[in-house]
C-alpha atoms as a PDB file:
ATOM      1  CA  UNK A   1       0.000   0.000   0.000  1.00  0.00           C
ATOM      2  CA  UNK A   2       1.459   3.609  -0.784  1.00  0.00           C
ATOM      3  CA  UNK A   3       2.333   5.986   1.950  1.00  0.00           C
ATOM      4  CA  UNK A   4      -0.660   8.500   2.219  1.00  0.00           C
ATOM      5  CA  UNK A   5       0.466  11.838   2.867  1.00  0.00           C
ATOM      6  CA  UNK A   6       0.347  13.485   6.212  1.00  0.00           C
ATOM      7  CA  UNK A   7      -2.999  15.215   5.525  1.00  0.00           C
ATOM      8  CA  UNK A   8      -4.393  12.046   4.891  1.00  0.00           C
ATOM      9  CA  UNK A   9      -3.664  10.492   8.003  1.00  0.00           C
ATOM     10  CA  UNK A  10      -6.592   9.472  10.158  1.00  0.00           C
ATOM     11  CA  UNK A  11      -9.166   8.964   7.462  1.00  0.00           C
ATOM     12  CA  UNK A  12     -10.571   5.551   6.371  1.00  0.00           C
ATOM     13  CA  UNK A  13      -7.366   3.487   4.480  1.00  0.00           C
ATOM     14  CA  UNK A  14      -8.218   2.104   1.515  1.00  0.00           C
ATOM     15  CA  UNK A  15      -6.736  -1.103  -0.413  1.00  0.00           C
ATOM     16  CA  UNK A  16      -4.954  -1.183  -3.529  1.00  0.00           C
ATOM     17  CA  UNK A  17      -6.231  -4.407  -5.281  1.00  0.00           C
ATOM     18  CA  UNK A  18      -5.872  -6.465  -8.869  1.00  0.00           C
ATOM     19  CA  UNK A  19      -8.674  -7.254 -10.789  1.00  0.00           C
ATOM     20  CA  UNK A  20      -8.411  -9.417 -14.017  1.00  0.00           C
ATOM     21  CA  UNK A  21     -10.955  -7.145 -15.784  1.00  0.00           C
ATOM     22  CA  UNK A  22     -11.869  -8.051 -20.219  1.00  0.00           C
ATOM     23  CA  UNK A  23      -7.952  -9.895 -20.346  1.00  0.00           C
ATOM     24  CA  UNK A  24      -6.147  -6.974 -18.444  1.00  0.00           C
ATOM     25  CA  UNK A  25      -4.654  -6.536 -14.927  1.00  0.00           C
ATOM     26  CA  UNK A  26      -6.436  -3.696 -13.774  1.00  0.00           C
ATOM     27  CA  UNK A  27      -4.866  -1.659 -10.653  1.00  0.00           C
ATOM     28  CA  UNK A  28      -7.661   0.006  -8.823  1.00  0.00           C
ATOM     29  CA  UNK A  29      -7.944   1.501  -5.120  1.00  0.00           C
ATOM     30  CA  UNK A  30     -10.643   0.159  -2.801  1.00  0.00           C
ATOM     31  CA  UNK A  31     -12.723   1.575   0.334  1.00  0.00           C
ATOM     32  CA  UNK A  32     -15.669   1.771   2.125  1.00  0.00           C
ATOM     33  CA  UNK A  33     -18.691  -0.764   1.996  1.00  0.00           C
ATOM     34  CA  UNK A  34     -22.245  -0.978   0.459  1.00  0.00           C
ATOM     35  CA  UNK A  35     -23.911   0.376  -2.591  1.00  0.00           C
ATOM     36  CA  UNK A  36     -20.839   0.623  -5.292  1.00  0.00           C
ATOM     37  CA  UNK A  37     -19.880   4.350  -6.551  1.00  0.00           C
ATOM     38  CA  UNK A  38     -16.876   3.728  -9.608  1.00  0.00           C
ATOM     39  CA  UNK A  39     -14.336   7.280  -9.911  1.00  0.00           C
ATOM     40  CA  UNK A  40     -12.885   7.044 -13.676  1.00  0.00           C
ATOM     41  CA  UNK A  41     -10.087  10.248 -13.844  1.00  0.00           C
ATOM     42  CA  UNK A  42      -8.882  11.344 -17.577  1.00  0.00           C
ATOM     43  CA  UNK A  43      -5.766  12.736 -18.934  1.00  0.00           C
ATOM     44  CA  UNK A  44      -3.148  12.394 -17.329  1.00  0.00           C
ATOM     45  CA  UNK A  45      -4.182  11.292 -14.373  1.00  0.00           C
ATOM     46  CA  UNK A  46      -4.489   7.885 -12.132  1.00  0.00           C
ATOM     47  CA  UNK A  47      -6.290   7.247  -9.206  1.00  0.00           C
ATOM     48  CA  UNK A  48      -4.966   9.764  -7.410  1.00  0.00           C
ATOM     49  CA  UNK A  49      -7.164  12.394  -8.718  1.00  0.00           C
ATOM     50  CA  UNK A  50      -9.862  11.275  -6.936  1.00  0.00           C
ATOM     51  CA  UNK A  51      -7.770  11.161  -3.376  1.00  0.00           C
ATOM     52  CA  UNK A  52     -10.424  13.819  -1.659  1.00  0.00           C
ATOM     53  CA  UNK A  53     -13.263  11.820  -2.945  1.00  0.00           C
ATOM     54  CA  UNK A  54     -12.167   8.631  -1.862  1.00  0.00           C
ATOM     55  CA  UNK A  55     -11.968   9.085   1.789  1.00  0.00           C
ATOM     56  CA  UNK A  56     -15.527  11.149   1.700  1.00  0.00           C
ATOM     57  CA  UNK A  57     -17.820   9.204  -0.096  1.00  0.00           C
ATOM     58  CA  UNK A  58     -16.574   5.773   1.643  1.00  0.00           C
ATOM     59  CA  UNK A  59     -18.013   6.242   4.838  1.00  0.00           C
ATOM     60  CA  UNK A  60     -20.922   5.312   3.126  1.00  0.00           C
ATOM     61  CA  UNK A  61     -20.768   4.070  -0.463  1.00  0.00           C
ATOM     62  CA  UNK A  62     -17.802   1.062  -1.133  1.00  0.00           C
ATOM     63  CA  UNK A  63     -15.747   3.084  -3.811  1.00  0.00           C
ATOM     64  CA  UNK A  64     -13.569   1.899  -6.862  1.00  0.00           C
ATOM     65  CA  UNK A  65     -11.635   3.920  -8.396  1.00  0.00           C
ATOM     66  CA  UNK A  66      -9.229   2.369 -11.093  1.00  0.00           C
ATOM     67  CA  UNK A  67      -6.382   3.226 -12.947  1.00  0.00           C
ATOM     68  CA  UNK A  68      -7.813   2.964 -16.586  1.00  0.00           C
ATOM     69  CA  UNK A  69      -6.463   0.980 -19.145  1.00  0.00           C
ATOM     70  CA  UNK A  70      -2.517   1.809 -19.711  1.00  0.00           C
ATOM     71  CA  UNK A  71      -2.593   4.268 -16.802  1.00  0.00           C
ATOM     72  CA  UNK A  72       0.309   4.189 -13.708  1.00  0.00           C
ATOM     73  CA  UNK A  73      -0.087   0.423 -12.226  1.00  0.00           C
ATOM     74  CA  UNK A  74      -2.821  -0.995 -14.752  1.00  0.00           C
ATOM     75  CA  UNK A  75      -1.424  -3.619 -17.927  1.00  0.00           C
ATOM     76  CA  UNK A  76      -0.734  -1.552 -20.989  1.00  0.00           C
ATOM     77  CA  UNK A  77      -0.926  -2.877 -23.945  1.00  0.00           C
ATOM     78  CA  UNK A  78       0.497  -2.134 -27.120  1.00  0.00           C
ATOM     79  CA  UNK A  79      -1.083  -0.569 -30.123  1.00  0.00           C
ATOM     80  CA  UNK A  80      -3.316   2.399 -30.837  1.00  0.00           C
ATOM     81  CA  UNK A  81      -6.717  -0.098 -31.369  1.00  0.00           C
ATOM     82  CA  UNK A  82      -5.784  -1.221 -27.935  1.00  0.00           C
ATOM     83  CA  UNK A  83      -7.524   1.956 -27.020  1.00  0.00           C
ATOM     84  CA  UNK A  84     -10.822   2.263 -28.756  1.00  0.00           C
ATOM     85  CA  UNK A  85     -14.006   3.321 -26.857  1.00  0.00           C
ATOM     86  CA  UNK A  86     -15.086  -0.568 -27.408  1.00  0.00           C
ATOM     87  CA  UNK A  87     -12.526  -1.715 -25.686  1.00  0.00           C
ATOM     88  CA  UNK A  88     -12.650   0.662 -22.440  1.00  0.00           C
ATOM     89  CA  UNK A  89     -16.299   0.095 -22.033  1.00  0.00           C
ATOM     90  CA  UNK A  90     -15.436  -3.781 -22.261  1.00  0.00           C
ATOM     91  CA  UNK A  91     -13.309  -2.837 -19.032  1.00  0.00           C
ATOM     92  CA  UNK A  92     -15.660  -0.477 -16.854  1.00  0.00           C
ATOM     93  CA  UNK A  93     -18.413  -3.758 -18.075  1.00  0.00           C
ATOM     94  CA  UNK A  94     -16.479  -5.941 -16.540  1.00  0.00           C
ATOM     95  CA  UNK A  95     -15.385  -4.066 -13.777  1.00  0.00           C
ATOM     96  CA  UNK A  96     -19.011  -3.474 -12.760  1.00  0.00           C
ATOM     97  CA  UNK A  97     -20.095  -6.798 -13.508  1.00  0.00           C
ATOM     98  CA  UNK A  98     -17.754  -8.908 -11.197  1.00  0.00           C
ATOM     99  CA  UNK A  99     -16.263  -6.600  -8.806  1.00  0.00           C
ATOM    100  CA  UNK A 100     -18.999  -3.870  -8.085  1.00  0.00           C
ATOM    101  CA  UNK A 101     -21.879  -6.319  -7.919  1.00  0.00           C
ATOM    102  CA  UNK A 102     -23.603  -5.802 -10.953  1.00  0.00           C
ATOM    103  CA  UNK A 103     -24.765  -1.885 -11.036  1.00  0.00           C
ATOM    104  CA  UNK A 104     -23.517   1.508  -9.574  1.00  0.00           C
ATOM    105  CA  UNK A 105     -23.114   5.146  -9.671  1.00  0.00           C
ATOM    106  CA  UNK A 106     -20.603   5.674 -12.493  1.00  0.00           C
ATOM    107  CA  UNK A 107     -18.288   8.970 -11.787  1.00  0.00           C
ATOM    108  CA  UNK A 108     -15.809  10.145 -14.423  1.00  0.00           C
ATOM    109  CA  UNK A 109     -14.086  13.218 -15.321  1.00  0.00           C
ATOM    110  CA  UNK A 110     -12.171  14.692 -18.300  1.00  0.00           C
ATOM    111  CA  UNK A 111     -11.457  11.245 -20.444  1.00  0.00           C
ATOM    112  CA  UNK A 112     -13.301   8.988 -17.569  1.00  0.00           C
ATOM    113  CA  UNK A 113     -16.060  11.670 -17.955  1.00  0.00           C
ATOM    114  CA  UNK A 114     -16.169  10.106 -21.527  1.00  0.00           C
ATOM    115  CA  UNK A 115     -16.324   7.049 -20.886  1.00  0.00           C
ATOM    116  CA  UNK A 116     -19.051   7.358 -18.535  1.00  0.00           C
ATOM    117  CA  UNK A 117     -21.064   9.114 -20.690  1.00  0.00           C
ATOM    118  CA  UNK A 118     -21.069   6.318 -23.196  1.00  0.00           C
ATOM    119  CA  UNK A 119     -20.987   3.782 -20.697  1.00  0.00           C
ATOM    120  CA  UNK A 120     -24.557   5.352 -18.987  1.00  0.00           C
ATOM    121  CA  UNK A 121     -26.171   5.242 -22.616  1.00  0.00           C
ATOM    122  CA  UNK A 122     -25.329   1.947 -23.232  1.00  0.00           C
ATOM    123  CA  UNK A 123     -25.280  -0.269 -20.660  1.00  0.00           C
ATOM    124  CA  UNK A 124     -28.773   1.748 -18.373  1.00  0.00           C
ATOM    125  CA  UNK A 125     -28.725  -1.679 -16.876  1.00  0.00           C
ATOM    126  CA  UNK A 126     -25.833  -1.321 -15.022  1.00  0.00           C
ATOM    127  CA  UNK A 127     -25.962   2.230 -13.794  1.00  0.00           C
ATOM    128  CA  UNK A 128     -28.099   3.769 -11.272  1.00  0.00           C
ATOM    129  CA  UNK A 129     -26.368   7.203 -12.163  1.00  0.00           C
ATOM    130  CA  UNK A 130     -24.155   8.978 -13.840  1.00  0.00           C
ATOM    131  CA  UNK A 131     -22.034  12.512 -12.428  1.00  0.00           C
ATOM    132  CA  UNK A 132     -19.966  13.690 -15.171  1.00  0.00           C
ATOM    133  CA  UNK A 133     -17.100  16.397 -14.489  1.00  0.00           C
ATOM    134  CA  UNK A 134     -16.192  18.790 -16.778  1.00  0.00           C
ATOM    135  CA  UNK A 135     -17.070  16.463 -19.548  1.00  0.00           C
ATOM    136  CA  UNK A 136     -19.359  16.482 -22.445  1.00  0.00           C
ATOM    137  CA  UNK A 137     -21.610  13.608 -23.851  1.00  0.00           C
ATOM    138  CA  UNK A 138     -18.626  12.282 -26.260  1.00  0.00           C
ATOM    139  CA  UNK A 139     -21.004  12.944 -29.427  1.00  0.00           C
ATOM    140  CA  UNK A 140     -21.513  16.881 -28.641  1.00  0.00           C
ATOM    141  CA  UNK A 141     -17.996  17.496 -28.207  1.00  0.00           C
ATOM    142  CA  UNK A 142     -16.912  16.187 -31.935  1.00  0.00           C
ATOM    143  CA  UNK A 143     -19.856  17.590 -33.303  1.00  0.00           C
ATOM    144  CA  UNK A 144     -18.467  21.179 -31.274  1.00  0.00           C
ATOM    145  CA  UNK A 145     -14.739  20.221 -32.501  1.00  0.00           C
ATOM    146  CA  UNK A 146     -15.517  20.132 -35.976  1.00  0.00           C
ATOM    147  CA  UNK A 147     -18.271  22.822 -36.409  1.00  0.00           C
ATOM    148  CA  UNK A 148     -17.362  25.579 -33.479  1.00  0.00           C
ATOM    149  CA  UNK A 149     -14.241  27.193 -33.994  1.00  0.00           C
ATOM    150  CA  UNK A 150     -14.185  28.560 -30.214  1.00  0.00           C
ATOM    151  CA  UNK A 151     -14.020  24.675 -29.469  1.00  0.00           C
ATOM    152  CA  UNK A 152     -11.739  23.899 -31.975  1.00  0.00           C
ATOM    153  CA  UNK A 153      -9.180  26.178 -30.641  1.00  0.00           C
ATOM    154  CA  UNK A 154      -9.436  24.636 -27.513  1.00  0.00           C
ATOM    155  CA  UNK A 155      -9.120  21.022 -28.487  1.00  0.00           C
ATOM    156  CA  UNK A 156      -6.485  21.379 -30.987  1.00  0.00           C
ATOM    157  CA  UNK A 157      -4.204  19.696 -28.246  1.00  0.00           C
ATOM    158  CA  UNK A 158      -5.524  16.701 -30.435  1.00  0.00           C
ATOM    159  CA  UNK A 159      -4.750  17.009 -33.818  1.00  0.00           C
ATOM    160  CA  UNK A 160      -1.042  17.232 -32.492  1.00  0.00           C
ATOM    161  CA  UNK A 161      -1.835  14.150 -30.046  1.00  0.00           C
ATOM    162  CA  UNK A 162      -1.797  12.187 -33.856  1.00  0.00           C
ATOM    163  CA  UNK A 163       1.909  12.781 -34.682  1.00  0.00           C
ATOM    164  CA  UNK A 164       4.195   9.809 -33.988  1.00  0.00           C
ATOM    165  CA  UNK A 165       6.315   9.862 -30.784  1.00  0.00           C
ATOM    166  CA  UNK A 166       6.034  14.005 -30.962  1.00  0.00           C
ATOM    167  CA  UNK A 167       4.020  14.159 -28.116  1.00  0.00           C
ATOM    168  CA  UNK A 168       5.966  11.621 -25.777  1.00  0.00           C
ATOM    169  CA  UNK A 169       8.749  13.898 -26.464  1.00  0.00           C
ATOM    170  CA  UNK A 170       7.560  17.281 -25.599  1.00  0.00           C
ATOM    171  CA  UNK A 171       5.450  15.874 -22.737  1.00  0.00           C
ATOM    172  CA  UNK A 172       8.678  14.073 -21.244  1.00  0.00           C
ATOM    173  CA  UNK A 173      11.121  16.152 -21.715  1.00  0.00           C
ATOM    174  CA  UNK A 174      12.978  18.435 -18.731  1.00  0.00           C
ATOM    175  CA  UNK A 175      11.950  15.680 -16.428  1.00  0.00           C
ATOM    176  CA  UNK A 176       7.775  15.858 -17.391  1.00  0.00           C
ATOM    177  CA  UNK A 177       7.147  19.708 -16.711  1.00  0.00           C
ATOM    178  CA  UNK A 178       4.719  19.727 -19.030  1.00  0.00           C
ATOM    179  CA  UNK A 179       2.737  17.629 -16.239  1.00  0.00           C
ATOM    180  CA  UNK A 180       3.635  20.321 -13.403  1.00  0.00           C
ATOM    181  CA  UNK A 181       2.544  23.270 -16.202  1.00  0.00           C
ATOM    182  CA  UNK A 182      -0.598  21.089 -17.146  1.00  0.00           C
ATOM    183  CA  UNK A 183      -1.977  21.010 -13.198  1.00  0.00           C
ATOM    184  CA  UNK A 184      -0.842  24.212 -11.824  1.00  0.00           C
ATOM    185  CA  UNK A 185      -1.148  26.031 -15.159  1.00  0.00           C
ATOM    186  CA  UNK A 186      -4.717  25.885 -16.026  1.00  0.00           C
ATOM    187  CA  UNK A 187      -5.199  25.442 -11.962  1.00  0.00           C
ATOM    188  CA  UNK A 188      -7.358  29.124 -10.711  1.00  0.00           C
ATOM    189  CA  UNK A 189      -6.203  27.818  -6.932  1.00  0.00           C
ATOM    190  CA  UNK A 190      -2.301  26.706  -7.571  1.00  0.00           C
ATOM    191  CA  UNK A 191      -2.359  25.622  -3.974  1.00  0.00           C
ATOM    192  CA  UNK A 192      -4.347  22.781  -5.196  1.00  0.00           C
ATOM    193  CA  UNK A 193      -1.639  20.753  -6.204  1.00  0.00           C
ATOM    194  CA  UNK A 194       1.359  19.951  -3.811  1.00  0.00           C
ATOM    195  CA  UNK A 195       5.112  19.325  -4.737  1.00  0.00           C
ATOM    196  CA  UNK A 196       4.292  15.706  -3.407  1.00  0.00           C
ATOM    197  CA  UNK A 197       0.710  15.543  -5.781  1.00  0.00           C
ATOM    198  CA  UNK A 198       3.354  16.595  -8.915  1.00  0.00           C
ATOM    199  CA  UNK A 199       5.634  14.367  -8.450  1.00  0.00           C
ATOM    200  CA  UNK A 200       3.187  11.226  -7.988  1.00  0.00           C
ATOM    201  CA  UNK A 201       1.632  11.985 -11.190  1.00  0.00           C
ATOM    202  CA  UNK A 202       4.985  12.045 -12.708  1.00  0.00           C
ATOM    203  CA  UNK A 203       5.906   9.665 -11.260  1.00  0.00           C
ATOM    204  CA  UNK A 204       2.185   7.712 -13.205  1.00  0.00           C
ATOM    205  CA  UNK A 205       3.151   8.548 -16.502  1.00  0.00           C
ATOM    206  CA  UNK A 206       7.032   8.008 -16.705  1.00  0.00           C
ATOM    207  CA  UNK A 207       5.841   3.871 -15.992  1.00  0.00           C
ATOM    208  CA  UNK A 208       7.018   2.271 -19.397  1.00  0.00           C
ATOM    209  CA  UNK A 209       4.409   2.494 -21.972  1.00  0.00           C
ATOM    210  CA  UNK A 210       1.905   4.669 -19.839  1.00  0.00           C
ATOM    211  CA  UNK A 211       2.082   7.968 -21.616  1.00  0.00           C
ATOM    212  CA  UNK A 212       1.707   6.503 -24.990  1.00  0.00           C
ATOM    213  CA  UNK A 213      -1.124   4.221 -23.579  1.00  0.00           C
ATOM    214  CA  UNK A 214      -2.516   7.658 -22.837  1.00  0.00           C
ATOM    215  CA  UNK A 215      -2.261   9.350 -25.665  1.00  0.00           C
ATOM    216  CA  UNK A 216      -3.100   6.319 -27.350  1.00  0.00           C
ATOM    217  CA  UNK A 217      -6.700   7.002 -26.192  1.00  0.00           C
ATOM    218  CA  UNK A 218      -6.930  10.519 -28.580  1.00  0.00           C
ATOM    219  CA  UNK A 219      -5.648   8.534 -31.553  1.00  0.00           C
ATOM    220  CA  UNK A 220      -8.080   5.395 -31.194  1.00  0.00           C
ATOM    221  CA  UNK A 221     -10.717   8.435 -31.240  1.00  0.00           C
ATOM    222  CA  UNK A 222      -9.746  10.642 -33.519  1.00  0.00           C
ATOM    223  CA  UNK A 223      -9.646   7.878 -36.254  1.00  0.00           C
ATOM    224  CA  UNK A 224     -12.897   6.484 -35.210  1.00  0.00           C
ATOM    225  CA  UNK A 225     -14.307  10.315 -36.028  1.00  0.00           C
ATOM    226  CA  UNK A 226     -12.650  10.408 -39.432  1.00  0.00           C
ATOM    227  CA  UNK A 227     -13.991   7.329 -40.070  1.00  0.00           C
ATOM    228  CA  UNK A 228     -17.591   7.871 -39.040  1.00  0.00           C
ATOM    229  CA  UNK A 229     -19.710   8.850 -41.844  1.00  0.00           C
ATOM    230  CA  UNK A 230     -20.970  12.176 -41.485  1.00  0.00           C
ATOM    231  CA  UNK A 231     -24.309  11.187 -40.425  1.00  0.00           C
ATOM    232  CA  UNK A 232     -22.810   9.759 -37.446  1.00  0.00           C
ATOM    233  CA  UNK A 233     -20.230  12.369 -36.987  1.00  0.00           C
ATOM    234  CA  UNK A 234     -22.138  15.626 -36.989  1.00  0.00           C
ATOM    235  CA  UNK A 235     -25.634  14.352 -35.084  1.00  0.00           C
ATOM    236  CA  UNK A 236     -27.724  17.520 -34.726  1.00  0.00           C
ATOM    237  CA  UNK A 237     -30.167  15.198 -32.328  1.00  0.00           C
ATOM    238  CA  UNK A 238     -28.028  13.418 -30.098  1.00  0.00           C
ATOM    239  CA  UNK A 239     -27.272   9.482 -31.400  1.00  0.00           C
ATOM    240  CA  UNK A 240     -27.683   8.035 -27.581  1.00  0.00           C
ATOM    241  CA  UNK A 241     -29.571   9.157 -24.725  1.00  0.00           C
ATOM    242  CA  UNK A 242     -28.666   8.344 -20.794  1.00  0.00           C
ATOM    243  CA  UNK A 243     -31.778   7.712 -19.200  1.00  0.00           C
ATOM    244  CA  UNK A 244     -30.590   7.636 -15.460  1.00  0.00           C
ATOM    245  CA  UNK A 245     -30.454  10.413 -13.003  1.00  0.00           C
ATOM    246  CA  UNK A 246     -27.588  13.062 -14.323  1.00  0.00           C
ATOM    247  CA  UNK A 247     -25.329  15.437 -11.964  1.00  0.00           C
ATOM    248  CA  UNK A 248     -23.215  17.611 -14.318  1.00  0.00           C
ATOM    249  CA  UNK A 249     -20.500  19.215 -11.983  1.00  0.00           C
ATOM    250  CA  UNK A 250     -18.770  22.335 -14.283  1.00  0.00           C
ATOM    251  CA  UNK A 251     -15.502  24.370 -13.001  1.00  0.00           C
ATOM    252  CA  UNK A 252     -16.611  27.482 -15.353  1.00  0.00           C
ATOM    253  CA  UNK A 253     -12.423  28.656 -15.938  1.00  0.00           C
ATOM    254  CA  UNK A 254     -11.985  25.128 -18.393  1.00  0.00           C
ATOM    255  CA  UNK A 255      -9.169  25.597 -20.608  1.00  0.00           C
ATOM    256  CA  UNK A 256     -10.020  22.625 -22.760  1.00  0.00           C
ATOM    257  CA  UNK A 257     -13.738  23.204 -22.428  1.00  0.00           C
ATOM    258  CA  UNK A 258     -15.891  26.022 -24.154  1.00  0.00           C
ATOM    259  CA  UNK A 259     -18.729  26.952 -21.525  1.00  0.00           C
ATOM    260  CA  UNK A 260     -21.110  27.015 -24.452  1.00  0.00           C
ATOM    261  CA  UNK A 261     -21.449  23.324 -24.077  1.00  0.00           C
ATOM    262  CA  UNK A 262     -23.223  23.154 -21.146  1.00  0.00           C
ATOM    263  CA  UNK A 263     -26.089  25.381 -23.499  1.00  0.00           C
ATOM    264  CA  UNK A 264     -26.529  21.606 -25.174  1.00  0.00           C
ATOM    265  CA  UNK A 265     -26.201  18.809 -22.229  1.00  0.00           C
ATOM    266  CA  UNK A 266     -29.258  18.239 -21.053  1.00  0.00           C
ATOM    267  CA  UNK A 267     -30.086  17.232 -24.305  1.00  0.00           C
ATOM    268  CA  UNK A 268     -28.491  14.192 -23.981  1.00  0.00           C
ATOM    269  CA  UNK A 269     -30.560  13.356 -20.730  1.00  0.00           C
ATOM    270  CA  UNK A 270     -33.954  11.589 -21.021  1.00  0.00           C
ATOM    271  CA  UNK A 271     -34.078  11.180 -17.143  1.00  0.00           C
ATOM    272  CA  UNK A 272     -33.607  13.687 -14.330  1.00  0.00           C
ATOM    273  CA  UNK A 273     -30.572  15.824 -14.808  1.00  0.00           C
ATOM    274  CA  UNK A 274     -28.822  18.561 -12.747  1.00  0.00           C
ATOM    275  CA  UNK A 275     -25.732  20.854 -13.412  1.00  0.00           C
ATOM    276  CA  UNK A 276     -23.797  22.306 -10.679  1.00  0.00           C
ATOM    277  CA  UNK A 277     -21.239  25.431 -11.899  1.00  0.00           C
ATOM    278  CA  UNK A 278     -18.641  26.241  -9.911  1.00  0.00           C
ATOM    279  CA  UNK A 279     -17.112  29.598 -10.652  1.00  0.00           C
ATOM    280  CA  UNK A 280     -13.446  30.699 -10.480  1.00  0.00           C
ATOM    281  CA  UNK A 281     -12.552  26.570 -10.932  1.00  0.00           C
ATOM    282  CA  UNK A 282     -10.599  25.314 -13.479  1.00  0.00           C
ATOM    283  CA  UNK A 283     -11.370  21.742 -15.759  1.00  0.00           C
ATOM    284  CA  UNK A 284      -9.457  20.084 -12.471  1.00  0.00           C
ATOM    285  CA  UNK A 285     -12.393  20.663 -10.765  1.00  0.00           C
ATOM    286  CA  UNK A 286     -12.308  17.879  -8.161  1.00  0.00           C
ATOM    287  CA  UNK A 287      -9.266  18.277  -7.054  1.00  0.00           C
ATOM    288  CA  UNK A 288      -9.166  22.599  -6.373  1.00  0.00           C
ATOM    289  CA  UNK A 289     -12.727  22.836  -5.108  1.00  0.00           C
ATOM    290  CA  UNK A 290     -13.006  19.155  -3.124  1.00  0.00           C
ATOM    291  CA  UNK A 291     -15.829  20.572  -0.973  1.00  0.00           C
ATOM    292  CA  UNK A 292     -17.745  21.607  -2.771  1.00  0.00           C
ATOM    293  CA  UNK A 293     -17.345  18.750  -5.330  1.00  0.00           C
ATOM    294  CA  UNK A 294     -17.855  16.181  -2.618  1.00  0.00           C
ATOM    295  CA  UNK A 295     -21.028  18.244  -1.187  1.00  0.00           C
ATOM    296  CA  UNK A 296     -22.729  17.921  -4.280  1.00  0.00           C
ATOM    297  CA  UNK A 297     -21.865  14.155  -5.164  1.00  0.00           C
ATOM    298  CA  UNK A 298     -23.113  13.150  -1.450  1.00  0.00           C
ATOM    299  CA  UNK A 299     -26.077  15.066  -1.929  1.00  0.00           C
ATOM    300  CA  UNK A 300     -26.783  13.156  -5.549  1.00  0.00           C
ATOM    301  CA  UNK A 301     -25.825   9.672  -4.191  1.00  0.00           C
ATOM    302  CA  UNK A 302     -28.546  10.313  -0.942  1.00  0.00           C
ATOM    303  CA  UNK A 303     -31.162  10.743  -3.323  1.00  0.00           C
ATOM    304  CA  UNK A 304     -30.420   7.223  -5.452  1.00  0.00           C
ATOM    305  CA  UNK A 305     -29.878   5.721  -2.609  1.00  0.00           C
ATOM    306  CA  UNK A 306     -32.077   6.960  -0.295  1.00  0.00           C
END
C-alpha cells in the first residue's frame, strides 16, 4: 500500500487491489462498503485524482476507483486499437459486472467523464447514475470540434496528439514539466496541487508504456471520427440518450472546455438531470474545489440511494 500523505492520516485506508478485468490486470484503489460508486479520472491522471473523494464518499458508499487501461499500475498494452471506446467500455463492463456487484453510480471526469457518458447510454442496466465532471456527452464534443471554432481552438491539443512519438517527447522532456505546467497552469487555486501531488503523477506517466497508452486514447478516437460517416459524426439530435439520473459538476475557468457546451447537455438526458457550476474553478475541478465537489456528489448519491 502507498504511503498516504500526512494530511491524509486518520481517514478511512483504503486497499490497492488487482482485478483481471476483459484480459487486463487492472490496478484500482478500494474503500468503504455498500452500494458501489466507480471514480474514472482522464488525462493524465491515475487514481490519485480522486484522493479527496475517496476518503468522503466511503463512509458510506464502497468506492472503486481504477487506474484505466494503460494508466500508472494498470497492464498496458500495445497498439493504438488497444484503445478504442469498445474496448474501455469492455473494461468499466467488466469491472461493474464482477467486482462492483452488478450496477452503480458511475463517476468520471475529463477522459473517464467520456467514458461514462457512453458507458450510462449503453449499458442503463448497469448504472443507477451517472455525475460527469467537466465532460461532455462524447457525441456533442466532436460535433463542437468540428463545427465551433471557439471549441476547436481549444481542443487542438488533439490534432497534435496524432503525430508519432512528438508528443511523448515534448510531454517528457525536462523531467515531465509539461505535467507540473498542465496542473498548476490551467489550476485558478495553484495551492491545489502539492510538490508531493506533482511528483506522484509524474511519477504515473514516466511507468514504461503509460504515456503513450494515454495518448493512445486521442488517436483510437480521432480515427474512429474520421472514419464515421458524417451522419454519425455531426448528429444535430443526439445518437444516444442516458436515461438515469444526471449530476453535471462544471468548473466554469476550463481551458479545454468552451462553456457554451453546457447550453446543449441536457439534451443528452432523457431522465432527471442537474448541473452544478462552480465559478473561479478550473477543468481540475475535483481536485481545487473538493468541498464543494464532494457536497454535491453526497447530496446526488442520498437521493439514489435513499
Amino acid at each position: 500500500m502507498d504511503t498516504m500523505p500526512s494530511s491524509e492520516v486518520g481517514k478511512p485506508t483504503w486497499e490497492h487491489v488487482y482485478y483481471h478485468v476483459n484480459n487486463i490486470r487492472m490496478h484500482c484503489v478500494v474503500a468503504g462498503s455498500g452500494q458501489a460508486v466507480i471514480l474514472l479520472h482522464g488525462f493524465p491522471e491515475f487514481w490519485y485524482s480522486w484522493r479527496h473523494q475517496i476518503p468522503a464518499l466511503s463512509h458510506r458508499f464502497r468506492v472503486i476507483a481504477p487506474d484505466l487501461r494503460g494508466y500508472n499500475q494498470t497492464e498496458k498494452p500495445r497498439g493504438v486499437g488497444q484503445y478504442s471506446m469498445s474496448l474501455l467500455l469492455e473494461d468499466l463492463e467488466g469491472l461493474i459486472r464482477d467486482h462492483a456487484g452488478g450496477r452503480a453510480v458511475v463517476v468520471g471526469h475529463d477522459w473517464g467523464g467520456g467514458l461514462a457518458w457512453t458507458y450510462a447510454a449503453l449499458f442503463p442496466h448497469r448504472v443507477e447514475g451517472l455525475v460527469a465532471l467537466n465532460c461532455p456527452p462524447p457525441p456533442l464534443l466532436a460535433r463542437k470540434i468540428l463545427t465551433d471554432p471557439r471549441q476547436r481552438r481549444r481542443s487542438r491539443y488533439i490534432y497534435l496528439f496524432q503525430v508519432p512519438f512528438l508528443p511523448e517527447l515534448l510531454i517528457s522532456r525536462r523531467n515531465y514539466e509539461f505535467i507540473e505546467r498542465l496542473f498548476k497552469g490551467w489550476a485558478v487555486d495553484k495551492s491545489a496541487f502539492s510538490d508531493y501531488d506533482i511528483r506522484r503523477y509524474k511519477e504515473a506517466v514516466a511507468k514504461p508504456g503509460a504515456l503513450t497508452a494515454a495518448i493512445n486514447y486521442y488517436r483510437a478516437s480521432f480515427r474512429r471520427l474520421l472514419l464515421a460517416p458524417p451522419s454519425k459524426a455531426l448528429p444535430r439530435i443526439p445518437s444516444f440518450k442516458v436515461s438515469c439520473p444526471t449530476l453535471v459538476i462544471w468548473g466554469m475557468e476550463d481551458r479545454a472546455f468552451h462553456p457554451t457546451l453546457l447550453d446543449e447537455i441536457a439534451d443528452y438526458v432523457s431522465g432527471p438531470f442537474r448541473l452544478r457550476t462552480i465559478e473561479r474553478c478550473s477543468h481540475w475541478v475535483q481536485q481545487e474545489r473538493p468541498e464543494e465537489v464532494n457536497h454535491y456528489l453526497l447530496e446526488f448519491l442520498s437521493e439514489i440511494y435513499c
